[in-house]
C-alpha atoms as a PDB file:
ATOM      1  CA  UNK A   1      -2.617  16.051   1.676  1.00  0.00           C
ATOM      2  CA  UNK A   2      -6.317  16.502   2.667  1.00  0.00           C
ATOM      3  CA  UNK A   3      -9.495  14.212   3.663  1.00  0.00           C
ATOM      4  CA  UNK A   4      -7.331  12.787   6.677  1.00  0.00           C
ATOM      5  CA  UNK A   5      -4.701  11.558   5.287  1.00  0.00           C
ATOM      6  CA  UNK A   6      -1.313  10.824   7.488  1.00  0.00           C
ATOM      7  CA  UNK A   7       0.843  11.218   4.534  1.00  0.00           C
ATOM      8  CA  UNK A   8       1.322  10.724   0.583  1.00  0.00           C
ATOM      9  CA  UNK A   9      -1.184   8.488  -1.807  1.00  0.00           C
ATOM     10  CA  UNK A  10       0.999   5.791  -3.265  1.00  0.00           C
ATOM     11  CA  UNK A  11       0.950   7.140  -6.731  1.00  0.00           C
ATOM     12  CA  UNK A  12      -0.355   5.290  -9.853  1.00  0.00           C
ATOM     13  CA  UNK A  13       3.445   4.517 -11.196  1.00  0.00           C
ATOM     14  CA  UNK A  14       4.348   3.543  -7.157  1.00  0.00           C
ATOM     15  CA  UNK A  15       7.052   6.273  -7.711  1.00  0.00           C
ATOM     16  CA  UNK A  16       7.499   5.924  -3.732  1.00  0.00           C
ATOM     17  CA  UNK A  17       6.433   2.728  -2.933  1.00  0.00           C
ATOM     18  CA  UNK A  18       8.825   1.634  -0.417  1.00  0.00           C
ATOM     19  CA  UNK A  19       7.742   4.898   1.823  1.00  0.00           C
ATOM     20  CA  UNK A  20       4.477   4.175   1.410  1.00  0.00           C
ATOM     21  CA  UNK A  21       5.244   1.092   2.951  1.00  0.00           C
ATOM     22  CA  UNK A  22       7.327   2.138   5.278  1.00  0.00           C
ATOM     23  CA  UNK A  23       4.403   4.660   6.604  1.00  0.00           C
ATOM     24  CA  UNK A  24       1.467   2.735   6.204  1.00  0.00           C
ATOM     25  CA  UNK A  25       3.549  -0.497   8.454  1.00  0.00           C
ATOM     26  CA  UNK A  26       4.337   2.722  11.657  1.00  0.00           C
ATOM     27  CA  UNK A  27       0.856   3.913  11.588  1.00  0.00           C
ATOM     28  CA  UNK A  28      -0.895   0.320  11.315  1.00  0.00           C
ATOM     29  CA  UNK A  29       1.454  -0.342  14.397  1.00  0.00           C
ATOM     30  CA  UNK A  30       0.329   2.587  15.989  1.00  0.00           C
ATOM     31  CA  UNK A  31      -3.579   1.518  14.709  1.00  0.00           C
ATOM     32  CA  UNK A  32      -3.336  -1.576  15.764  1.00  0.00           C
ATOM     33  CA  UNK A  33      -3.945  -3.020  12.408  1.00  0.00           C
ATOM     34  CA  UNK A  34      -0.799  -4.922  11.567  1.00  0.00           C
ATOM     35  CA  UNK A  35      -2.465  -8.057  11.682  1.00  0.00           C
ATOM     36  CA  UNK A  36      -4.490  -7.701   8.909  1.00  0.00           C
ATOM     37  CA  UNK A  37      -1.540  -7.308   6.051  1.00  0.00           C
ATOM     38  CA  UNK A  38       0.681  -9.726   8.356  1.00  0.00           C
ATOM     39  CA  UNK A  39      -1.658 -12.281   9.912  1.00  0.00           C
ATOM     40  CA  UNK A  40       0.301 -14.200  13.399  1.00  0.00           C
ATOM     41  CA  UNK A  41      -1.053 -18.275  12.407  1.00  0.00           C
ATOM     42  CA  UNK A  42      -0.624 -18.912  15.751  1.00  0.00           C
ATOM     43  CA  UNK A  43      -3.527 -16.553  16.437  1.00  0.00           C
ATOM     44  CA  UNK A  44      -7.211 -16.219  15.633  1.00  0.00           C
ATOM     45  CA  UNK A  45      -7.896 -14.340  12.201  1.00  0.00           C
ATOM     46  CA  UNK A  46      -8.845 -10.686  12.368  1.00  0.00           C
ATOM     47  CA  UNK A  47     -12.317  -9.582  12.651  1.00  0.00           C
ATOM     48  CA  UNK A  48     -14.135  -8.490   9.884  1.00  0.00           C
ATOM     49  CA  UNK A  49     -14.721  -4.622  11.253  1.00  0.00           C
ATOM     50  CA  UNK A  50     -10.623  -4.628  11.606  1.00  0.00           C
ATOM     51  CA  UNK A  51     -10.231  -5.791   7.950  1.00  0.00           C
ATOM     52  CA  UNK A  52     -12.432  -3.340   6.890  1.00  0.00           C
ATOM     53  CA  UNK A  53     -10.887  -1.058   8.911  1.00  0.00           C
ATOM     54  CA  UNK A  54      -7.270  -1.890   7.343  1.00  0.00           C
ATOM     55  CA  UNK A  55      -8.930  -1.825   3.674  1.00  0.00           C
ATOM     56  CA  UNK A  56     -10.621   1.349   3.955  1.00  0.00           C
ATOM     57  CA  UNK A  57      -7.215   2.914   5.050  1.00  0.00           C
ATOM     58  CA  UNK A  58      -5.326   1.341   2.368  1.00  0.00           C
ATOM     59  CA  UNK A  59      -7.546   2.949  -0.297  1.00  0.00           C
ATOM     60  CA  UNK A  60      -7.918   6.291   1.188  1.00  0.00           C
ATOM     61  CA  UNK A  61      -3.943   6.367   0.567  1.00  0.00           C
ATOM     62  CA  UNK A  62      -3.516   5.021  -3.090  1.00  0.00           C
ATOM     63  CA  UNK A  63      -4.178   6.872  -6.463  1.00  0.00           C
ATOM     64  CA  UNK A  64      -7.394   6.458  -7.574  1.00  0.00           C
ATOM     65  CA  UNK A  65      -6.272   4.793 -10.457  1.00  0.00           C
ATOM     66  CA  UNK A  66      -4.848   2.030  -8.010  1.00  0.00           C
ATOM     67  CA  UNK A  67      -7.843   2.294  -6.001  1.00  0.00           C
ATOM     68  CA  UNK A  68     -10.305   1.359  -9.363  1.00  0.00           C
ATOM     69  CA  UNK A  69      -7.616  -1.861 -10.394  1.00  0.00           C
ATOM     70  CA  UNK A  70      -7.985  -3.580  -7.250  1.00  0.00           C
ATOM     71  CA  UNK A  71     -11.176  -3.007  -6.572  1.00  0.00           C
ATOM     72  CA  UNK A  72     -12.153  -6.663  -6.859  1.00  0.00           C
ATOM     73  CA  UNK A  73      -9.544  -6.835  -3.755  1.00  0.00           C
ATOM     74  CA  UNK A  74     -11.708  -7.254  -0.349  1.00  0.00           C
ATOM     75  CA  UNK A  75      -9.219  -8.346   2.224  1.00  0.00           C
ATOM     76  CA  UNK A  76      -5.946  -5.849   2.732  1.00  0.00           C
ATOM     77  CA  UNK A  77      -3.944  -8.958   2.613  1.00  0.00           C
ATOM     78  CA  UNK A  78      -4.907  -9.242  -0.748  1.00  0.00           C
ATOM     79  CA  UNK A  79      -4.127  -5.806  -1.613  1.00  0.00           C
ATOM     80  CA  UNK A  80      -0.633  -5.400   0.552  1.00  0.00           C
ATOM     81  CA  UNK A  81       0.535  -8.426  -1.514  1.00  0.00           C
ATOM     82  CA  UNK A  82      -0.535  -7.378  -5.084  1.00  0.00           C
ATOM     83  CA  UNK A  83       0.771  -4.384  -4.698  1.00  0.00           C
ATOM     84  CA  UNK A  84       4.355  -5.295  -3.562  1.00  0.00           C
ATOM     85  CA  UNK A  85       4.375  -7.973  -6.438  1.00  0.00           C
ATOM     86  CA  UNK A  86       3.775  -5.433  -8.317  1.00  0.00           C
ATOM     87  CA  UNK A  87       5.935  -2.397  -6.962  1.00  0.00           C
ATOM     88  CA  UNK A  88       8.001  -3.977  -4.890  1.00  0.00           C
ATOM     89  CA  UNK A  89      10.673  -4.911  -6.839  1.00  0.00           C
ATOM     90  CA  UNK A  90      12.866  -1.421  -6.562  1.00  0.00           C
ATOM     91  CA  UNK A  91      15.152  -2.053  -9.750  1.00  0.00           C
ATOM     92  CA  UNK A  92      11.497  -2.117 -12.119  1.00  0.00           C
ATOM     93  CA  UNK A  93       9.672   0.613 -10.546  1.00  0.00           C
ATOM     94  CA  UNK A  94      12.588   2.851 -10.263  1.00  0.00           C
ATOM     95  CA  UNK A  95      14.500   2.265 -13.309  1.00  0.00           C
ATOM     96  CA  UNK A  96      12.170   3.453 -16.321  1.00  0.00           C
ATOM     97  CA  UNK A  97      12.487   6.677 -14.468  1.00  0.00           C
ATOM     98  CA  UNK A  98      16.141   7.158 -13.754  1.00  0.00           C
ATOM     99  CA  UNK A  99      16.412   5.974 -17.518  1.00  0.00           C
ATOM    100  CA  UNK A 100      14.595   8.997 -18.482  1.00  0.00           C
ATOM    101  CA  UNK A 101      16.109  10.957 -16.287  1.00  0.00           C
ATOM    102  CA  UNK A 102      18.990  10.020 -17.297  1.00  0.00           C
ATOM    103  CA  UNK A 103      18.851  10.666 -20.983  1.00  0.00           C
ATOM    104  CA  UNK A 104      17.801  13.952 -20.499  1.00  0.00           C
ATOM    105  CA  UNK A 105      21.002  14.825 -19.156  1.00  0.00           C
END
């Protein structure tokens, strides 16, 4: 790990998605940015600066292969929620690989 960062990238294949999650929810808590991937309705929107704040994190801890394919995302909502649609199911991101695994036993 280098250039600041708290813990692992997410990796292109989201090999460890769900701690990924798990560690970017503790340290937005500890941040102060958890409003930005899970906005309160009964409150007023985040600023702008905190938004970028929360994006700028988000991509300085995903592959840069992520970082390129949702590029076109500008709001970390956006990007929390495309990339649990698309890692957060645990049986499809984990199974190809325990497959493999698998038959190489």
């Amino acid at each position: 790990m280098d250039r600041g960062i708290e813990f692992d990238v997410l990796d292109a294949h989201g090999t460890e998605y769900h701690r990924w999650v798990s560690d970017i929810e503790q340290t937005f808590i500890a941040k102060d940015l958890t409003e930005t991937i899970f906005p309160d309705p009964t409150k007023e929107p985040p600023h702008k600066r905190t938004k970028s704040q929360a994006l700028m994190f988000l991509c300085k801890h995903i592959d840069p292969t992520l970082r390129r394919q949702y590029q076109s995302k500008h709001d970390p909502k956006d990007q929390w929620d495309a990339l649990a649609e698309r890692f957060g199911n645990i049986h499809s991101t984990l199974l190809p690989d325990v497959i493999a695994r698998w038959d190489e036993i």
